[in-house]
C-alpha atoms as a PDB file:
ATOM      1  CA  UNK A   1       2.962 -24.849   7.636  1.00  0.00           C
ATOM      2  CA  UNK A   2       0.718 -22.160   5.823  1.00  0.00           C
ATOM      3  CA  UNK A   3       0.229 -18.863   8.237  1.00  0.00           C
ATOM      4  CA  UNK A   4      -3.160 -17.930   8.840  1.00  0.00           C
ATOM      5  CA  UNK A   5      -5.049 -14.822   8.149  1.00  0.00           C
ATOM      6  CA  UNK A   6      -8.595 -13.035   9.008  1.00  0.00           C
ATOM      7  CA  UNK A   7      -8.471 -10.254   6.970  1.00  0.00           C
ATOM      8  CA  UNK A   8     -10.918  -7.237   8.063  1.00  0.00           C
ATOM      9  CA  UNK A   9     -12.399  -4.923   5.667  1.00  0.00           C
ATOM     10  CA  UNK A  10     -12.557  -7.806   3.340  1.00  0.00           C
ATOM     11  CA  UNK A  11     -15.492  -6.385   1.211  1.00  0.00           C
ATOM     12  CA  UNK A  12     -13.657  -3.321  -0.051  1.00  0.00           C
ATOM     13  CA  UNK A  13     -11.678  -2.626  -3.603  1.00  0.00           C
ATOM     14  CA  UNK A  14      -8.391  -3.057  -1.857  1.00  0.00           C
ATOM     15  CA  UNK A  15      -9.632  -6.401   0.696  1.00  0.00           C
ATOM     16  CA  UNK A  16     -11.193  -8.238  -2.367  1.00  0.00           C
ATOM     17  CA  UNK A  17      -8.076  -7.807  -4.250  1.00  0.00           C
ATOM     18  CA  UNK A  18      -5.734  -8.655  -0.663  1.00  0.00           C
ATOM     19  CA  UNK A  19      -8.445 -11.599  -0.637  1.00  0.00           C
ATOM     20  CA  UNK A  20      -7.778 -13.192  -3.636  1.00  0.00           C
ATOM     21  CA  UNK A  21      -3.940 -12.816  -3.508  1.00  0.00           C
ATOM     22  CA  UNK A  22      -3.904 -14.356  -0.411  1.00  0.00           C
ATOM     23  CA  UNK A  23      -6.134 -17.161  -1.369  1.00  0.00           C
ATOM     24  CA  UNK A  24      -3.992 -18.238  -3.931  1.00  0.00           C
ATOM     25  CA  UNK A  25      -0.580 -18.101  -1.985  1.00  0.00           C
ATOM     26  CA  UNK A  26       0.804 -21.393  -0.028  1.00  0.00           C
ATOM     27  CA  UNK A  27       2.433 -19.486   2.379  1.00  0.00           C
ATOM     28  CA  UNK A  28      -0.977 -18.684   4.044  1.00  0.00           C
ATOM     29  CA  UNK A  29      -5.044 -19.866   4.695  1.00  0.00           C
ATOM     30  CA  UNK A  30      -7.395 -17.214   4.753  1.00  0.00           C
ATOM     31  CA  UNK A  31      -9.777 -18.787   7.182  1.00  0.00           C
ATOM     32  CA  UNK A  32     -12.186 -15.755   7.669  1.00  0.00           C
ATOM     33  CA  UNK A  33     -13.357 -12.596   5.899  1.00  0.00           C
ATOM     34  CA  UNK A  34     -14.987  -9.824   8.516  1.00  0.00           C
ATOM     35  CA  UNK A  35     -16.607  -6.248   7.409  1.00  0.00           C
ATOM     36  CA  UNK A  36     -18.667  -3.564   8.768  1.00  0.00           C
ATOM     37  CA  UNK A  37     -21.133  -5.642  10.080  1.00  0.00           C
ATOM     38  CA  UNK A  38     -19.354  -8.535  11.813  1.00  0.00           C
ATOM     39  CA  UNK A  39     -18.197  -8.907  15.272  1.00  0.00           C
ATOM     40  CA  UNK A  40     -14.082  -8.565  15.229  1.00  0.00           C
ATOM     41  CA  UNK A  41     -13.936  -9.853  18.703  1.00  0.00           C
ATOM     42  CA  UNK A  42     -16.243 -12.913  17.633  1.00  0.00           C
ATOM     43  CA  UNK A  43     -14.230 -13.622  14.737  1.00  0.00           C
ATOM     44  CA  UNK A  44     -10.751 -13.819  16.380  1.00  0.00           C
ATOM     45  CA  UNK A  45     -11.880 -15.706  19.434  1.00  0.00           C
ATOM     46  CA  UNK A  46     -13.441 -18.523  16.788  1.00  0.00           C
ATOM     47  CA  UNK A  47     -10.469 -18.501  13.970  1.00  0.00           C
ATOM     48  CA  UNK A  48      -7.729 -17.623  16.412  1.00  0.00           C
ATOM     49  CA  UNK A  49      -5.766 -16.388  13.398  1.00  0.00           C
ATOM     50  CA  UNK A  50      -2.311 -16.060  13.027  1.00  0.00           C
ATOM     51  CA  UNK A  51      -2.175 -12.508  11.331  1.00  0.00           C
ATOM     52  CA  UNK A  52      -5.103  -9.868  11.199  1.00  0.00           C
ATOM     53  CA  UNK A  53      -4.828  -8.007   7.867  1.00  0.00           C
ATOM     54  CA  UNK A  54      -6.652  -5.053   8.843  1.00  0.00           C
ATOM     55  CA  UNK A  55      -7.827  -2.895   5.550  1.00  0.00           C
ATOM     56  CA  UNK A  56     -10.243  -0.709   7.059  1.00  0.00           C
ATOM     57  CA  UNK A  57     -10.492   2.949   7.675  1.00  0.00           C
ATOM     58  CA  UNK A  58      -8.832   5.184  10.070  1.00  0.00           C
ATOM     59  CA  UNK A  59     -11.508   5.660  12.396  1.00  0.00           C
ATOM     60  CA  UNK A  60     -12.409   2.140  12.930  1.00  0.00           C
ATOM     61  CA  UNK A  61      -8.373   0.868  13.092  1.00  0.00           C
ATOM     62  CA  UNK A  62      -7.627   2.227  16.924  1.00  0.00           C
ATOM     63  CA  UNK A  63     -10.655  -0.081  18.101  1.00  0.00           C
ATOM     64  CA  UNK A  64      -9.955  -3.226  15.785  1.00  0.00           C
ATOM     65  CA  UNK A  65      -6.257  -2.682  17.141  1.00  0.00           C
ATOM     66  CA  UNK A  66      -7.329  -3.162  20.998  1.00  0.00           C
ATOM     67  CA  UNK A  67      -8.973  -6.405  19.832  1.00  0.00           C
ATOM     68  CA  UNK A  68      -6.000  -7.501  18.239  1.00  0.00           C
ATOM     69  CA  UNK A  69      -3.646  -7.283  20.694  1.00  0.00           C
ATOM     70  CA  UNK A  70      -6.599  -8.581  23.232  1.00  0.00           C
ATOM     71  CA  UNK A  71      -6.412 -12.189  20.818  1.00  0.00           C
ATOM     72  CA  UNK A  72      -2.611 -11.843  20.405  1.00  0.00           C
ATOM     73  CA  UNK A  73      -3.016 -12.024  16.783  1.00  0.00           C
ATOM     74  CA  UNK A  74      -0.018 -10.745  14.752  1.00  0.00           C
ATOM     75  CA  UNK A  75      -1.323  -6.958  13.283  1.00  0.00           C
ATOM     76  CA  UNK A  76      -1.067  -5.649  10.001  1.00  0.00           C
ATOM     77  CA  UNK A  77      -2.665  -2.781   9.698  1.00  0.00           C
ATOM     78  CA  UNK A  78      -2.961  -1.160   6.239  1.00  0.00           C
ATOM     79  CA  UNK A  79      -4.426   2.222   6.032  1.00  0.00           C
ATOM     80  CA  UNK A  80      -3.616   5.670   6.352  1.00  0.00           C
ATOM     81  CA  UNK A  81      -4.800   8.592   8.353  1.00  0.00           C
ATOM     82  CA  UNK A  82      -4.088   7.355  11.617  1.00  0.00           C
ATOM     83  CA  UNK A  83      -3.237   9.995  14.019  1.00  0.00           C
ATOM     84  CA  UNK A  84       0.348  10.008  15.706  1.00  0.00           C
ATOM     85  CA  UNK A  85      -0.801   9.783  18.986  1.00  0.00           C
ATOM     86  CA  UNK A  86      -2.572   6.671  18.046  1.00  0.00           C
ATOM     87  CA  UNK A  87       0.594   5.777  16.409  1.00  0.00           C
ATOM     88  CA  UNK A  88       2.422   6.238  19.524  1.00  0.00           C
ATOM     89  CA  UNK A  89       0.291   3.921  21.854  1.00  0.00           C
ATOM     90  CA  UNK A  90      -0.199   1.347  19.303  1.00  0.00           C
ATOM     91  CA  UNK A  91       3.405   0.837  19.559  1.00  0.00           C
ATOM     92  CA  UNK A  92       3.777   1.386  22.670  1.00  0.00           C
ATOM     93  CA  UNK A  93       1.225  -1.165  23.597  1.00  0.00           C
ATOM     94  CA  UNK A  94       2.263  -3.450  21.351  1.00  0.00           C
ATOM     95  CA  UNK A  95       6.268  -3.367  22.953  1.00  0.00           C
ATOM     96  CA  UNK A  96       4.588  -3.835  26.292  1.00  0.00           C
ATOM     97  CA  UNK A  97       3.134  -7.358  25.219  1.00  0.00           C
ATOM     98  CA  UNK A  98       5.705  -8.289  23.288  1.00  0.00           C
ATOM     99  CA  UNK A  99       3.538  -8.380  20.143  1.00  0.00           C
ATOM    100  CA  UNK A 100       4.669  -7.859  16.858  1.00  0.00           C
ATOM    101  CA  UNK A 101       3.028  -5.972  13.938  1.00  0.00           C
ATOM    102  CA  UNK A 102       2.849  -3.895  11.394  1.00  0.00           C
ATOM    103  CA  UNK A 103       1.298  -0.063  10.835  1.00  0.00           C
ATOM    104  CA  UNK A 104       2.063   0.011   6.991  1.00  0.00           C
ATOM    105  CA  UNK A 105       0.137   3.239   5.627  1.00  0.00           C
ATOM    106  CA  UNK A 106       1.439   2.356   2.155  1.00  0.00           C
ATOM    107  CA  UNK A 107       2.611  -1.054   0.875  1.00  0.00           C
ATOM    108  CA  UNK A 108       4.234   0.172  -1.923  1.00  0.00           C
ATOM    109  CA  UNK A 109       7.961  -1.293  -2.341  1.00  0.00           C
ATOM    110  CA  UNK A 110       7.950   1.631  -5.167  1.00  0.00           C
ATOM    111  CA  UNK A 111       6.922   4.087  -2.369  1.00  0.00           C
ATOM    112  CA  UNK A 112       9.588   2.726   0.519  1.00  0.00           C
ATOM    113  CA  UNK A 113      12.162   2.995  -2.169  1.00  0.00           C
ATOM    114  CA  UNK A 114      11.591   6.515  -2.896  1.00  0.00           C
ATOM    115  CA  UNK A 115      11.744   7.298   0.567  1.00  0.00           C
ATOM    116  CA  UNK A 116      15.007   6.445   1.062  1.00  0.00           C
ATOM    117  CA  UNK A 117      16.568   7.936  -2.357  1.00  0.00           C
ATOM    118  CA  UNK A 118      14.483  11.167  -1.227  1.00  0.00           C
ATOM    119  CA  UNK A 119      16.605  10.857   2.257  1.00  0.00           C
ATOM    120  CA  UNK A 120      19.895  11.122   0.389  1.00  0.00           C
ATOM    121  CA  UNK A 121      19.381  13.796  -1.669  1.00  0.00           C
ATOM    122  CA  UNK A 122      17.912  15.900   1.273  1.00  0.00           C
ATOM    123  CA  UNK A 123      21.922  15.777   2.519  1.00  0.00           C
ATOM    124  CA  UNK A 124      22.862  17.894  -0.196  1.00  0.00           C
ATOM    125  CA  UNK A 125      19.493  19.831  -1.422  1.00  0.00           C
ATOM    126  CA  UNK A 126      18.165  21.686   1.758  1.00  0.00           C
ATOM    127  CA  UNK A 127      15.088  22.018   0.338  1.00  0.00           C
ATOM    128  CA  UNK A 128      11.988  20.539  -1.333  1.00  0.00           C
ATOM    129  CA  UNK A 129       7.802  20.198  -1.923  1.00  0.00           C
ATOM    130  CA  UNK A 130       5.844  17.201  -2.195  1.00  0.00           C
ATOM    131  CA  UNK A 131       2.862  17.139  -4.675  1.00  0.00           C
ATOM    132  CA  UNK A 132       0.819  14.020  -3.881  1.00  0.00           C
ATOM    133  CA  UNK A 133      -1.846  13.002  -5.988  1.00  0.00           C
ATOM    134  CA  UNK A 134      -4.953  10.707  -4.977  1.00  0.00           C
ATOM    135  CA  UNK A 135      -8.781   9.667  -5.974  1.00  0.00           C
ATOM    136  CA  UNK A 136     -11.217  11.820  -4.682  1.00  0.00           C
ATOM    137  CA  UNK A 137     -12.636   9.159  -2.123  1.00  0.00           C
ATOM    138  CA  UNK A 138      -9.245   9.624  -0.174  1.00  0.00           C
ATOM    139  CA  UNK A 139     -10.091  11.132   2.834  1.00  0.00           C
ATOM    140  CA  UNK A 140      -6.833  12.065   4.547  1.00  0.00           C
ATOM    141  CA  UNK A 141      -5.010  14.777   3.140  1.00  0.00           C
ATOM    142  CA  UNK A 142      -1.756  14.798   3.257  1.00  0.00           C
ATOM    143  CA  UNK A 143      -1.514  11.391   2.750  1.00  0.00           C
ATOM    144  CA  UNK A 144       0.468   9.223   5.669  1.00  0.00           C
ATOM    145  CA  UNK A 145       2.958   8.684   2.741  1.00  0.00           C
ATOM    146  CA  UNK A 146       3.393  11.874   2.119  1.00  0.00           C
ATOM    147  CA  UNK A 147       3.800  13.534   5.821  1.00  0.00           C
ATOM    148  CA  UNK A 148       6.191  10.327   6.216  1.00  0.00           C
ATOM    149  CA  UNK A 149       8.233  11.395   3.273  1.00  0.00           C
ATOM    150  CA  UNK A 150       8.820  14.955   4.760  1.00  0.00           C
ATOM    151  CA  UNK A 151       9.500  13.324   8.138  1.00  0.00           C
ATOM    152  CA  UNK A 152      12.285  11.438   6.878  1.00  0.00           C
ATOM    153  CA  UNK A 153      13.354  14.461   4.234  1.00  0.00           C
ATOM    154  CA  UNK A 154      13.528  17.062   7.761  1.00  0.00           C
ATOM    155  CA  UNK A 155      15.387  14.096   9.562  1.00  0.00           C
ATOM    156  CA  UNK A 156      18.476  13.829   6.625  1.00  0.00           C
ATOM    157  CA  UNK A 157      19.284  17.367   6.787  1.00  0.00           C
ATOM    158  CA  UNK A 158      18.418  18.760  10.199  1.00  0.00           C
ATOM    159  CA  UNK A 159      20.256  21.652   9.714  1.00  0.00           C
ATOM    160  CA  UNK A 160      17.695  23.033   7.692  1.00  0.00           C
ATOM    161  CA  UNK A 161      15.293  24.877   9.585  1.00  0.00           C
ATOM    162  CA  UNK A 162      12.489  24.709   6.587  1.00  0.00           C
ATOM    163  CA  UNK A 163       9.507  22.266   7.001  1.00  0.00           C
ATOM    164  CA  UNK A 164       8.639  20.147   3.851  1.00  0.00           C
ATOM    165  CA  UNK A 165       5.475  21.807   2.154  1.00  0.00           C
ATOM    166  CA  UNK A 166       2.603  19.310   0.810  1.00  0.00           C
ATOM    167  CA  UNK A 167       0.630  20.114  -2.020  1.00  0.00           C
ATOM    168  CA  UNK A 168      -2.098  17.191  -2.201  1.00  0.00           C
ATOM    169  CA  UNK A 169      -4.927  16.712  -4.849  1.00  0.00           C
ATOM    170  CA  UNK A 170      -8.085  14.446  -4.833  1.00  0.00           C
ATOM    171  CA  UNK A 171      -9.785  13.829  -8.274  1.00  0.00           C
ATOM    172  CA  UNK A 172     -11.084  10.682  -9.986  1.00  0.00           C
ATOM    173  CA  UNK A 173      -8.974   9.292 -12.436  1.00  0.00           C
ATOM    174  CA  UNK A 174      -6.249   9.071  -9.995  1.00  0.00           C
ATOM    175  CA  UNK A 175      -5.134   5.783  -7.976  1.00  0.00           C
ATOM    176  CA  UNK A 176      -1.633   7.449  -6.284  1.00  0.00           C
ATOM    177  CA  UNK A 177       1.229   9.311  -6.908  1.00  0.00           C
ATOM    178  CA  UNK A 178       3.683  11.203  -5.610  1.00  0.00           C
ATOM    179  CA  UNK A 179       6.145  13.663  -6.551  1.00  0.00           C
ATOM    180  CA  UNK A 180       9.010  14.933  -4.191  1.00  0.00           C
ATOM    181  CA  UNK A 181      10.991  18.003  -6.120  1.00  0.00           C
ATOM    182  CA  UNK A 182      14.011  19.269  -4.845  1.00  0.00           C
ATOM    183  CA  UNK A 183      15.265  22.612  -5.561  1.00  0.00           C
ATOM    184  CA  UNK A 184      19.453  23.870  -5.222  1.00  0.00           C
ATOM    185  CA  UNK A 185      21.417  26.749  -6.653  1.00  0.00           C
ATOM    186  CA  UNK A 186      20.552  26.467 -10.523  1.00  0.00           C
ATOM    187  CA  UNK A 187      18.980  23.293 -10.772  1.00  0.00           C
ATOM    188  CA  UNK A 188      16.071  20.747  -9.593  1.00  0.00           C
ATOM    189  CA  UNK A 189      15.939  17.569  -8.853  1.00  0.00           C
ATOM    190  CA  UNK A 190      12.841  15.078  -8.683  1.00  0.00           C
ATOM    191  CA  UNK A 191      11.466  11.860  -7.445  1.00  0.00           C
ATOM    192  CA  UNK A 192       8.221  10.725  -9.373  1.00  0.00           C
ATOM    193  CA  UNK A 193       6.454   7.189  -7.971  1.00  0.00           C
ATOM    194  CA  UNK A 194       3.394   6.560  -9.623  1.00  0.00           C
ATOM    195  CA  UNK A 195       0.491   3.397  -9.129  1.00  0.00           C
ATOM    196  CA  UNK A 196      -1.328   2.270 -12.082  1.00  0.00           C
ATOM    197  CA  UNK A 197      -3.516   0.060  -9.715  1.00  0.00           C
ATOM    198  CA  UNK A 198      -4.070  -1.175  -6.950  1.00  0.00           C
ATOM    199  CA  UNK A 199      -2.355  -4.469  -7.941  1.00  0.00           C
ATOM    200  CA  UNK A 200       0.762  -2.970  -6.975  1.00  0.00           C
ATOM    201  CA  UNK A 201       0.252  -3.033  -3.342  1.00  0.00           C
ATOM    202  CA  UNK A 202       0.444  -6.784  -3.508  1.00  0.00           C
ATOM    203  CA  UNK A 203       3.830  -7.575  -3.014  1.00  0.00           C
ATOM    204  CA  UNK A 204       4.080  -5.277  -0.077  1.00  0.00           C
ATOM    205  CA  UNK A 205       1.314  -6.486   1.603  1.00  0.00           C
ATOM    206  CA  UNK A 206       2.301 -10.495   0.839  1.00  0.00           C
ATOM    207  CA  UNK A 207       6.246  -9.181   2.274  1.00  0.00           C
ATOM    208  CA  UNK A 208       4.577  -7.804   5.294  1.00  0.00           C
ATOM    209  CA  UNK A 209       2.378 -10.935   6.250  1.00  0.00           C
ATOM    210  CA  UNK A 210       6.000 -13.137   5.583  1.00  0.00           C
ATOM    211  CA  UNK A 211       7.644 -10.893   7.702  1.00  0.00           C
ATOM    212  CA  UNK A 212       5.321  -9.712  10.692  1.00  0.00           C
ATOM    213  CA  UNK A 213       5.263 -12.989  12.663  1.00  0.00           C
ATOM    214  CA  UNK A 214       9.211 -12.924  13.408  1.00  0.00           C
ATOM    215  CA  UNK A 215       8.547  -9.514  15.144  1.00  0.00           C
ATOM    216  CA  UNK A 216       8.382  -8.951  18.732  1.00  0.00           C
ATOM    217  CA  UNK A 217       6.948  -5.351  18.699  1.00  0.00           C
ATOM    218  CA  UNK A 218       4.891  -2.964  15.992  1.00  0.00           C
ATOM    219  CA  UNK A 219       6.638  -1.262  13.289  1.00  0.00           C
ATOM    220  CA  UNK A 220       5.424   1.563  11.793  1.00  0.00           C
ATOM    221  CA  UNK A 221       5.824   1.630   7.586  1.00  0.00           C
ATOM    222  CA  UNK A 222       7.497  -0.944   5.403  1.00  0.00           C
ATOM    223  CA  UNK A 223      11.510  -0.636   5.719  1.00  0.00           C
ATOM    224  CA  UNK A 224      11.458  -3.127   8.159  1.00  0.00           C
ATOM    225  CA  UNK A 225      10.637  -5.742   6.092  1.00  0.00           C
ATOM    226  CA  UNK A 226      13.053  -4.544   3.069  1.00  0.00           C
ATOM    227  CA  UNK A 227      15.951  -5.078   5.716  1.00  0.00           C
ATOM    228  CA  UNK A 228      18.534  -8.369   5.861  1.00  0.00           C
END
C-alpha cells in the first residue's frame, strides 16, 4: 500500500520538482501540498500523513519539526543551515518518542559517496580544504554539506590537530559543487562532486521517503539509507 506524503514548502524550485516526482511514483500519494501561508498543524491533523517532506528554510524547520513529532508523522527534513543545537534536540526528541526521521541537508547519493571516499583518504593525507560552490540565493555559508564533510574528514584522522578550512562561493550560474583537495609530501589529491540540476536530488529524496518509515529515531544525513 502506497505511503503517504504532505510535503511542505511545496511551492518552491526544489518542492515543485519533489512534487511531481512524487506524484508519479506508486510507492507513495501525495495527499497535500502546504507553503508559507498554510496552517502545518491544520494540515497534518486533516491528512494525517504518513511522511512530512519538509523543503523549507532553516528558520521555519525547528517549528514545523515540533508539529511533526506533535502528529507522529514520519520527518524528512531537507534543508540546510540548521544549527547543531537544533540538530541535537531534534534527535534527541525524536529518540524519546520513538519516532523516526530524517535531517538530510543534502540528498545527493553523489554527495554521501564523496563523503565517505573523502574519509579514507583523510587516513593517509593529514590534511585538506574544501571549496564549495553555490547560487547566490544560498543563504548558509558553509554549506551543511560542507561543515559535514570536514566533520567526518577531522573524525578519520584524529591525530591531526588541523581543522578542515572552507572556502565557499555564492554566484548565479551555480546549482552545487564541491571540491575537497587533499595535500601530502609532493603531491595532491582531489574529490570533485558537481550538480547540473536540481533533478539530481531525486533519487535521494525518493531513497529517504522508502527508507524513513522503518526507523525508530531521527538520523541526521543520508548514509543511513545507503546501508544493508
Amino acid at each position: 500500500m502506497p505511503k503517504t506524503i504532505l510535503i511542505n514548502g511545496a511551492f518552491g524550485r526544489m518542492g515543485q520538482l519533489a512534487c511531481d516526482i512524487i506524484e508519479k511514483h506508486s510507492d507513495f500519494t501525495l495527499v497535500a501540498k502546504t507553503g508559507r501561508s498554510d496552517d502545518l498543524n491544520l494540515a497534518l491533523a486533516t491528512f494525517c500523513p504518513d511522511i512530512v517532506l519538509d523543503l523549507t528554510s532553516a528558520s521555519s524547520v525547528w517549528e514545523n519539526v515540533q508539529i511533526m513529532l506533535q502528529h507522529r508523522s514520519f520527518p524528512v527534513i531537507g534543508t540546510s543551515g540548521l544549527k547543531k543545537e537544533h540538530i541535537d534536540l531534534i534527535l534527541s526528541q525524536s529518540q524519546e518518542k520513538k519516532l523516526g526521521g530524517l535531517i538530510v541537508p543534502n540528498f545527493s547519493l553523489g554527495a554521501v559517496l564523496q563523503m565517505r571516499c573523502a574519509e579514507q583518504v583523510a587516513r593517509y593525507f593529514a590534511k585538506a580544504e574544501i571549496i564549495e560552490a553555490h547560487h547566490e540565493k544560498k543563504l548558509d555559508a558553509p554549506s551543511g554539506t560542507a561543515l559535514a564533510t570536514a566533520a567526518r574528514i577531522e573524525k578519520a584522522h584524529p591525530t591531526s590537530a588541523c581543522k578542515t578550512p572552507i572556502h565557499s562561493v555564492r554566484l548565479p550560474g551555480l546549482v552545487a559543487q564541491q571540491e575537497i583537495i587533499f595535500g601530502a609530501e609532493a603531491e595532491t589529491l582531489s574529490i570533485v562532486h558537481n550538480v547540473l540540476n536540481r533533478e539530481a536530488y531525486m533519487p535521494g529524496l525518493i531513497l529517504a521517503c522508502q527508507k524513513v518509515t522503518s526507523f525508530n529515531r531521527m538520523y541526521y544525513g543520508l548514509d543511513i539509507c545507503l546501508e544493508g
